[in-house]
Protein backbone atom coordinates (compact mmCIF):
# COMPACT_ATOMS: atom_id res chain seq x y z
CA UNK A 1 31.68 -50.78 -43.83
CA UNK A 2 32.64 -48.45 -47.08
CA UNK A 3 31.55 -45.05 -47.44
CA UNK A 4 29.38 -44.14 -49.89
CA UNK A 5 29.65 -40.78 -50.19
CA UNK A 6 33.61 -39.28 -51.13
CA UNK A 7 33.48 -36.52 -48.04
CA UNK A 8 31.59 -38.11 -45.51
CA UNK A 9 35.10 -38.54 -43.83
CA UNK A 10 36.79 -36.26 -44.87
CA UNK A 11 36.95 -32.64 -43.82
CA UNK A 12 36.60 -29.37 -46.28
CA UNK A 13 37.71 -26.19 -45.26
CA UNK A 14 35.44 -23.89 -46.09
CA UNK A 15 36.44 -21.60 -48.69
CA UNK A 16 36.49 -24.48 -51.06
CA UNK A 17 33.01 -24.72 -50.02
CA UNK A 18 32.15 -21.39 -50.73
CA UNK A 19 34.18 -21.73 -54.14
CA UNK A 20 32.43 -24.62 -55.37
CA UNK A 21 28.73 -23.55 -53.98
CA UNK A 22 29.66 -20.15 -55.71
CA UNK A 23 31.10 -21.79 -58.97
CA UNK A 24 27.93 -23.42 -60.04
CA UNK A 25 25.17 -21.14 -58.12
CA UNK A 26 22.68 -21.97 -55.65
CA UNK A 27 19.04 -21.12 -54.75
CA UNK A 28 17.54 -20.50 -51.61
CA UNK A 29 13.88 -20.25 -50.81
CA UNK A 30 11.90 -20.18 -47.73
CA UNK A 31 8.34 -18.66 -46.47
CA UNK A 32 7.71 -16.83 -43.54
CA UNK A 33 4.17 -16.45 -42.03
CA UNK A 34 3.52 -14.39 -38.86
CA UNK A 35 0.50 -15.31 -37.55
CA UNK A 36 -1.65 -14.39 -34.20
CA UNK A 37 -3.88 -17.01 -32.90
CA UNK A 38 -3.84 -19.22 -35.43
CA UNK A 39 -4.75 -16.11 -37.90
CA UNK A 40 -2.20 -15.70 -40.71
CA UNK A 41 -1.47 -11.72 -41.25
CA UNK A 42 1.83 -11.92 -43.00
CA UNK A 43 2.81 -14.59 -45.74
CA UNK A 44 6.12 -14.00 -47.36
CA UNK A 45 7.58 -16.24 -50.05
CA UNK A 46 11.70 -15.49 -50.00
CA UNK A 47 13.95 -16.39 -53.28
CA UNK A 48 17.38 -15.84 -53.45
CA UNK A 49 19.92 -17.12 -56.20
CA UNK A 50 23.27 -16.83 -55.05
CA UNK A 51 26.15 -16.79 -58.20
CA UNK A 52 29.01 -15.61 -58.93
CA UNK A 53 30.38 -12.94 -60.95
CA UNK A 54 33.27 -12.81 -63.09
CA UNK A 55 34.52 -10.77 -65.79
CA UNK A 56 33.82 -13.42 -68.03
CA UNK A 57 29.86 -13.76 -66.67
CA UNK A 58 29.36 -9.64 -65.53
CA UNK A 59 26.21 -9.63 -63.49
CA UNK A 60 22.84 -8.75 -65.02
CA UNK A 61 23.54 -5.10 -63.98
């Protein structure tokens, strides 16, 4: 049986990983809710974009 995706065998170290996930960005987002008897009393929404920054692209700062 073929594989249909390119790396399911094979292995990538992971600084090409981080190189390509870095190259074109990626966002992360998640919620956490603390909550005592089924009574929510903190809600937080998290967004992160992750990118990065060359001298070409400076960062927004």
């Amino acid at each position: 049986m073929a594989e249909e995706n390119g790396l399911a065998g094979r292995q990538v170290a992971l600084i090409d990983l981080l190189d390509r996930l870095l190259s074109g960005g990626a966002v992360l987002t998640g919620d956490i809710v603390l909550s005592i008897a089924d009574v929510d009393l903190v809600h937080i929404n998290l967004r992160a974009v992750i990118h990065s920054v060359t001298a070409d692209e400076p960062g927004p700062w």
